[in-house]
Protein backbone atom coordinates (compact mmCIF):
# COMPACT_ATOMS: atom_id res chain seq x y z
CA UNK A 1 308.53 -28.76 52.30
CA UNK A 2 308.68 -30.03 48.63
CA UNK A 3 311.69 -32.52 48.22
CA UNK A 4 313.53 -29.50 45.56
CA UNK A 5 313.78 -27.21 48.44
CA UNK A 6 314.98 -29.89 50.77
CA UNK A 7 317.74 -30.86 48.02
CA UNK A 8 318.44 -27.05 47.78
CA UNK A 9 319.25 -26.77 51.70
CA UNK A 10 321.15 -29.75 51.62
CA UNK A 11 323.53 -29.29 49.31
CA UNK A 12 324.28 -25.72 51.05
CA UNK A 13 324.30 -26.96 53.91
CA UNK A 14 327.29 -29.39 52.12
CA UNK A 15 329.02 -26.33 50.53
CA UNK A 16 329.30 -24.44 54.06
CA UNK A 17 330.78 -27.39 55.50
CA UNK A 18 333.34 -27.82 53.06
CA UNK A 19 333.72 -24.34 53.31
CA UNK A 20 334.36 -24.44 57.15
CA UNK A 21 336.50 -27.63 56.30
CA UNK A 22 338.65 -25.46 54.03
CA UNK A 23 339.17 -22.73 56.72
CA UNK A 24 340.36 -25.28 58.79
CA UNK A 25 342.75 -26.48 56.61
CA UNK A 26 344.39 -22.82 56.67
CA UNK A 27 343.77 -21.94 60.37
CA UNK A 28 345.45 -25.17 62.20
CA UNK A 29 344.27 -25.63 65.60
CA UNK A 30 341.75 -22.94 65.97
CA UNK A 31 338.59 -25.23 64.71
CA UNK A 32 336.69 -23.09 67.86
CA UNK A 33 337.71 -19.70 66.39
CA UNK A 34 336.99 -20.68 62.88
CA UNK A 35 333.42 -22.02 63.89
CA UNK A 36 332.69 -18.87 65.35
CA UNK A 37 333.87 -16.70 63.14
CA UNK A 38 331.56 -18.49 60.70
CA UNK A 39 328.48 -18.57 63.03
CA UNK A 40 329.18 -14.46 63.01
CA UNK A 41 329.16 -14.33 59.18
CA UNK A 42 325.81 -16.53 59.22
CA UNK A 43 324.18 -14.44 61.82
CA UNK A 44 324.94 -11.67 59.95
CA UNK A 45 327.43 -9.66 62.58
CA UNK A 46 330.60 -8.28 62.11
CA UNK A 47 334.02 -9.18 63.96
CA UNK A 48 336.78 -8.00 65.52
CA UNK A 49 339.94 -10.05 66.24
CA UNK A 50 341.97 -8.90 69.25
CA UNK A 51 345.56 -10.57 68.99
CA UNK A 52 349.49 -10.00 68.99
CA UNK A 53 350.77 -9.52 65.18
CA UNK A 54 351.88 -12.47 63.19
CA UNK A 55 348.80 -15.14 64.64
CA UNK A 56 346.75 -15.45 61.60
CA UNK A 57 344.07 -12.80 61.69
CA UNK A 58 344.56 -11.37 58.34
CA UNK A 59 344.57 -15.15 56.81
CA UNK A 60 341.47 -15.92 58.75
CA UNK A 61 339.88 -12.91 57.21
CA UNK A 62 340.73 -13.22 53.76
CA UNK A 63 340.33 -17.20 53.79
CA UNK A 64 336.70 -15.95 55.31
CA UNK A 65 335.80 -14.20 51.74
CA UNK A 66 337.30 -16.76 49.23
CA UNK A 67 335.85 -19.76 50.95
CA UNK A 68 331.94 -17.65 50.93
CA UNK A 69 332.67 -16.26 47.93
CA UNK A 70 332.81 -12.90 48.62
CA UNK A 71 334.61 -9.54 47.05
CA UNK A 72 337.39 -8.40 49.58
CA UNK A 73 339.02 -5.18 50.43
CA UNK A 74 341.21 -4.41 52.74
CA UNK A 75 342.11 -1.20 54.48
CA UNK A 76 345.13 -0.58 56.29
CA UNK A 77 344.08 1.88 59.23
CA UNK A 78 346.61 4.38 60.19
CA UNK A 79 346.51 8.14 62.01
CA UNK A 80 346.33 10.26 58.58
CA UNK A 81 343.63 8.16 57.09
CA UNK A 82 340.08 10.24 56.65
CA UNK A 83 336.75 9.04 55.76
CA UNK A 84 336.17 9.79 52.34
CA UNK A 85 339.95 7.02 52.34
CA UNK A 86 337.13 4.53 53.44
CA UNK A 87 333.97 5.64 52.05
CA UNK A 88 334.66 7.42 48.39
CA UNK A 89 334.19 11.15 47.25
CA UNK A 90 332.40 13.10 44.40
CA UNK A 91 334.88 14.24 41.50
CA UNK A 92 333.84 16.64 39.05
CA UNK A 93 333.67 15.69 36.19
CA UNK A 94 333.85 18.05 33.38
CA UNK A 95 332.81 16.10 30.06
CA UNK A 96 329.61 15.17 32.23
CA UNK A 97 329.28 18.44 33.86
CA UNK A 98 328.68 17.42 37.41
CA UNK A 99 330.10 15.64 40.28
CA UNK A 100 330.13 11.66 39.93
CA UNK A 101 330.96 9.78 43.28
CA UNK A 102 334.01 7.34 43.34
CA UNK A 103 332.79 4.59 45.54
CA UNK A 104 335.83 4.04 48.53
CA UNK A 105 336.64 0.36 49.29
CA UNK A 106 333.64 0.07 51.99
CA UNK A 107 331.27 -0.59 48.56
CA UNK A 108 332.42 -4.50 48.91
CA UNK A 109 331.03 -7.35 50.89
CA UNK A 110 333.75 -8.33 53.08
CA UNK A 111 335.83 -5.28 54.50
CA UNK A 112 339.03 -6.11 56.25
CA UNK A 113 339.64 -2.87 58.54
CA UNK A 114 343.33 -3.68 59.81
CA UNK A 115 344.49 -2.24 63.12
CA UNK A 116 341.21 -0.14 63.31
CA UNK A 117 342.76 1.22 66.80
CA UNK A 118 344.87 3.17 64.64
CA UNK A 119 342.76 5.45 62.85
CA UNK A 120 341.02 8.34 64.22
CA UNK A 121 337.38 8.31 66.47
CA UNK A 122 336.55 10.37 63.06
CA UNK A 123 337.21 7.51 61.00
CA UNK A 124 336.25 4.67 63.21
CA UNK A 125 333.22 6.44 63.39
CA UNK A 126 332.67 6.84 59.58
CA UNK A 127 331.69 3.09 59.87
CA UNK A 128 329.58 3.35 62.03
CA UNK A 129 326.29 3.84 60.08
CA UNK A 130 327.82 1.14 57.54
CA UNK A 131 327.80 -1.22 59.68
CA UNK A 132 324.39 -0.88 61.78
CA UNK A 133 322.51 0.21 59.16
CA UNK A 134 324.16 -1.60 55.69
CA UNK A 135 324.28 2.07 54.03
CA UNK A 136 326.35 5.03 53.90
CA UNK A 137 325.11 8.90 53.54
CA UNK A 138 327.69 10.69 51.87
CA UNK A 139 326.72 14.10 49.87
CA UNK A 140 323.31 14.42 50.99
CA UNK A 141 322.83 10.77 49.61
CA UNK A 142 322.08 7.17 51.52
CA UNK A 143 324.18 4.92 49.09
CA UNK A 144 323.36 0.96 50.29
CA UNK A 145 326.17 -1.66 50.75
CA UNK A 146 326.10 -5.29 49.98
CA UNK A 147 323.48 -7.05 51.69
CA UNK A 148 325.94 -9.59 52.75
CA UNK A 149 328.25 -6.58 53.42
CA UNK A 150 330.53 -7.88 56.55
CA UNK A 151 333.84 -5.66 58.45
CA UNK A 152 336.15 -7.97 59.97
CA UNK A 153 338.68 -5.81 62.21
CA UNK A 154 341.64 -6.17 63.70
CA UNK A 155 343.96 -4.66 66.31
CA UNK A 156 346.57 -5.21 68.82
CA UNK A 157 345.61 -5.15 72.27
CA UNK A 158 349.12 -4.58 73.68
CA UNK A 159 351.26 -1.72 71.04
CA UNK A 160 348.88 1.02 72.31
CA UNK A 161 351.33 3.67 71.34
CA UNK A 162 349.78 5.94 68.42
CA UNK A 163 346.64 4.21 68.73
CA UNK A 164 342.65 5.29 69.51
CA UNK A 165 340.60 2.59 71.65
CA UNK A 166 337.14 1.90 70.61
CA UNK A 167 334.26 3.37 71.64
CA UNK A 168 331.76 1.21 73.46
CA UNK A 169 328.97 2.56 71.27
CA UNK A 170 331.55 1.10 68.21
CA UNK A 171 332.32 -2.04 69.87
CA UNK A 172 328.92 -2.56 70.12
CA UNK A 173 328.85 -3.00 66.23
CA UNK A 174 330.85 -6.01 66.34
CA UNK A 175 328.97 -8.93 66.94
CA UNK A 176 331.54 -10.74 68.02
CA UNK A 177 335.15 -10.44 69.77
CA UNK A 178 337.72 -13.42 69.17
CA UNK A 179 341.31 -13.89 70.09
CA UNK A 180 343.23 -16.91 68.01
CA UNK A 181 346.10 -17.04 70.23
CA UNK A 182 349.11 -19.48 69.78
CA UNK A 183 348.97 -22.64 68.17
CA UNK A 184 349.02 -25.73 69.84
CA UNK A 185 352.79 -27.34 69.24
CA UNK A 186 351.45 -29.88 67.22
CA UNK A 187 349.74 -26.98 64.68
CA UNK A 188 352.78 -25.02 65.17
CA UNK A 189 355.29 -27.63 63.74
CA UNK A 190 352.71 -28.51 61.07
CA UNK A 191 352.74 -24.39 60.08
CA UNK A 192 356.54 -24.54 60.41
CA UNK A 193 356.78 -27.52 57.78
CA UNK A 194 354.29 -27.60 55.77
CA UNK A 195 352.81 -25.01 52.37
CA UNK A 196 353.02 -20.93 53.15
CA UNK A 197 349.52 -19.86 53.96
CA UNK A 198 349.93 -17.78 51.18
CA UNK A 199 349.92 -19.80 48.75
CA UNK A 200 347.17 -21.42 50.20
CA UNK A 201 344.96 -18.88 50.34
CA UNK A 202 346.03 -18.08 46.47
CA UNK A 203 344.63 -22.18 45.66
CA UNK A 204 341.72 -21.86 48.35
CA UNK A 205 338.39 -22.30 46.04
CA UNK A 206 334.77 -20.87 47.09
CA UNK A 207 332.24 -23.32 48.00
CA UNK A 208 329.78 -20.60 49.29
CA UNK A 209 328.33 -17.35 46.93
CA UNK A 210 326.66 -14.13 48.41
CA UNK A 211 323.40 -15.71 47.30
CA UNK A 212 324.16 -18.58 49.42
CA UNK A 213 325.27 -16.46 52.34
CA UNK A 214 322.19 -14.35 52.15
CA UNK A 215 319.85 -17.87 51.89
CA UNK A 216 321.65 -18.90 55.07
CA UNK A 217 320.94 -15.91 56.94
CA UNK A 218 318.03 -15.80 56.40
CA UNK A 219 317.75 -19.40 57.14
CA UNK A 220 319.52 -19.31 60.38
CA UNK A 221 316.87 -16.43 61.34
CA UNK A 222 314.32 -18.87 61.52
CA UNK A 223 316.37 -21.32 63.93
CA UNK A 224 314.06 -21.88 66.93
CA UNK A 225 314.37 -20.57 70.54
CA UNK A 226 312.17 -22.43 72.81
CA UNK A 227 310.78 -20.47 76.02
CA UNK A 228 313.14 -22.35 77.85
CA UNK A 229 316.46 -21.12 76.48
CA UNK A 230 314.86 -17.45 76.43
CA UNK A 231 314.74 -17.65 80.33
CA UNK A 232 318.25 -18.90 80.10
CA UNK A 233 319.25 -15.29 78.01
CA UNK A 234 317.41 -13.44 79.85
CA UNK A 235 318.86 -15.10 83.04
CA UNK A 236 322.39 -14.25 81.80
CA UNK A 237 321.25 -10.50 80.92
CA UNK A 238 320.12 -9.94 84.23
CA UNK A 239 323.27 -11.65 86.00
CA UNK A 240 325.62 -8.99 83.56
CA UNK A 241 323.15 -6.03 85.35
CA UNK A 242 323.79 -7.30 88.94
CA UNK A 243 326.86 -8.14 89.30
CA UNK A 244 329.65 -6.40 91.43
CA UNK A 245 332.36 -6.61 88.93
CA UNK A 246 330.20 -4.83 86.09
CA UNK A 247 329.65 -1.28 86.26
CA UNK A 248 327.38 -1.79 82.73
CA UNK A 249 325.66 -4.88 81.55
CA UNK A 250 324.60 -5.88 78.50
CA UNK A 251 321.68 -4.15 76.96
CA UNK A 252 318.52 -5.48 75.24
CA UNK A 253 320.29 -5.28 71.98
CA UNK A 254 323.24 -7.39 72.86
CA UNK A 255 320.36 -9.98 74.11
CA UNK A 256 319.36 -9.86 70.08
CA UNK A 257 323.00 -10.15 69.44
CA UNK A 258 323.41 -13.26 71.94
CA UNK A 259 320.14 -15.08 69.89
CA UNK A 260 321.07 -14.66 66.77
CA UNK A 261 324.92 -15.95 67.74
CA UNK A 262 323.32 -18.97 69.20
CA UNK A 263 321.01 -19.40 66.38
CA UNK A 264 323.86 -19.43 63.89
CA UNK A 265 325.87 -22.03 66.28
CA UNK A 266 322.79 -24.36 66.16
CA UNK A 267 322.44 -24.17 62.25
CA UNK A 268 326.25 -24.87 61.94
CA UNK A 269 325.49 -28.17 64.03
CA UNK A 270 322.75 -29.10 61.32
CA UNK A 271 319.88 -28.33 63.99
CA UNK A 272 316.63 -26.38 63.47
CA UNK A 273 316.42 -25.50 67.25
CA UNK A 274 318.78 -23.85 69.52
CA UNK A 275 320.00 -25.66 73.35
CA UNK A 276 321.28 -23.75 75.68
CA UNK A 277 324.62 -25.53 74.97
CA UNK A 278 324.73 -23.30 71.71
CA UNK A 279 324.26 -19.92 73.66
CA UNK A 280 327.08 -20.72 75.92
CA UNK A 281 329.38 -21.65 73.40
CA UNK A 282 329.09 -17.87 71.89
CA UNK A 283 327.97 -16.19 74.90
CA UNK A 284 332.23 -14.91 75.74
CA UNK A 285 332.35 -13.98 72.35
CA UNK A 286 329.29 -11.94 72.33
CA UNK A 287 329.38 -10.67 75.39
CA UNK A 288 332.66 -9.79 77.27
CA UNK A 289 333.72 -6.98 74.70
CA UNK A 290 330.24 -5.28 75.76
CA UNK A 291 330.18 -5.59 79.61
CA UNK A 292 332.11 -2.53 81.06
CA UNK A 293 333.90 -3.87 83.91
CA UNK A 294 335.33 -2.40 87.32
CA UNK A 295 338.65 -1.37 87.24
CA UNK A 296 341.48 -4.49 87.59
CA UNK A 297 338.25 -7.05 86.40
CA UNK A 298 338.54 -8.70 82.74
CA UNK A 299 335.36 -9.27 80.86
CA UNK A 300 336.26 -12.83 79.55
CA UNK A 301 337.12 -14.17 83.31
CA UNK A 302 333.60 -12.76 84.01
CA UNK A 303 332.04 -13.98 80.90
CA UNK A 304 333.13 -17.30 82.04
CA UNK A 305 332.29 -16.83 85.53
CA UNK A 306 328.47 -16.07 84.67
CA UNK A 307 328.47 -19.40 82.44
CA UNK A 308 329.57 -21.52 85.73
CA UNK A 309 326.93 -19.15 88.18
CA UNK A 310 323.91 -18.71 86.29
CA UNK A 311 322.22 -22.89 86.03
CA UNK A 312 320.26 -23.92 82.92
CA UNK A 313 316.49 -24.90 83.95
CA UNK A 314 315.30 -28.26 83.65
């Protein structure tokens, strides 16, 4: 590889660090969180953050787009919302003559969709398409999105008053599933004292651009998988099918999903290969908001229970 190209990668590679470092700086105590959140931008997936109000899921998302780079918009989910809210409409126009569309706030790259539980199936669903395809057909018309385009959700697993759980075909979207949780006492007191996240995020410079994003993803496509660690995934696949617990395991496609998680973990570690290390450190992530459990089970006990019962090959 000619020494240009390897200066190229490196100083990326640099940028997304300090970008990750930044994030870190904002997000106290969640350095696992942030590192995943970050190996589901680079695999290019989308993620939803499951969490009581007031633990830092809206920071982590917008501190996600200024650190990459990226053009934010954020849309506040609620019963009356429709989809042309989310996607845009045609207005005529009458100096022109004609209808012109009026692009909604889904024509950005990084898409905060707050308390997505709230809105209706009809306008979870308008994303759909958006987000498995990178496009939206609207007026007899396929109208692409960014190609680093990227919904980070959010809703609150326990206020389920008013609200619409999503589908399995729509959680199936999300690449990824994270909770952030309470800080640590130590991260708490440092919140408590020290600069509102705010402000913060207002100072918070990018270190990454969508031209970088779309280098890395591309980049972290190429990560390899040795036969080895494919006979680990496939392993884990068919332990989600056979299990008594799990009434639906994960499908081919979430196998993809797991691979390319695991790919983007390895890249973030500076490696060109993936260990089976990497697909266990995303595997709860990826897979315990896909597996549809018995009734009374919990899909990230079980997530964690495959990791101890299903060995690694030598």
């Amino acid at each position: 590889m000619p020494e240009a190209t390897l200066a190229r990668i490196d100083a990326t590679q640099q940028r997304l660090a300090h970008a990750l470092a930044q994030v870190n700086q904002l997000l106290l105590g969640k350095t696992h969180v942030v590192r995943l959140s970050f190996a589901c931008l680079l695999a290019g997936g989308h993620l939803l953050l499951e969490d009581i109000p007031g633990v830092g899921k809206t920071t982590l998302a917008h501190a996600l787009a200024r650190a990459c780079g990226l053009a934010f918009q954020r849309v506040q989910f609620t019963s009356d919302l429709t989809p042309t809210d989310i996607i845009g409409v045609g207005i005529y126009e009458r100096e022109l003559g004609h209808f012109r569309f009026h692009p909604g706030p889904l024509f950005t790259e990084l898409l905060l969709a707050d308390e997505i539980n709230r809105g209706t199936p009809k306008v979870q669903s308008a994303l759909l398409e958006a987000m498995a395809e990178g496009q939206v057909s609207t007026e007899g018309e396929s109208r692409p999105l960014s190609p680093v385009f990227t919904v980070i959700a959010t809703q609150n697993p326990l206020d389920m008053a008013g609200t619409h759980p999503l589908p399995d075909s729509q959680l199936d979207r999300f690449l990824m599933r994270l909770s952030l949780g309470y800080p640590d006492e130590a991260a708490e007191r440092a919140l408590l004292s020290g600069v509102d996240r705010r402000e913060m995020l207002r100072e918070l410079t990018f270190q990454l651009t969508p031209a970088d994003l779309v280098d890395l993803r591309r980049r972290a496509r190429t990560v390899d998988t040795s036969a080895a660690v494919l006979d680990y995934v496939q392993e884990l696949l068919g332990a989600t099918r056979a299990h008594a617990q799990i009434r639906v395991g994960l499908s081919p496609r979430a196998g993809l999903a797991l691979l390319a998680a695991a790919r983007a973990w390895a890249m973030l570690a500076g490696r060109s290969y993936v260990m089976p290390e990497d697909v266990q450190a995303v595997f709860p992530a990826v897979a315990a908001h896909r597996i549809q459990v018995q009734h009374g089970a919990n899909g990230e006990v079980l997530a964690a229970k495959l990791l101890a019962e299903v060995s690694v090959r030598a």
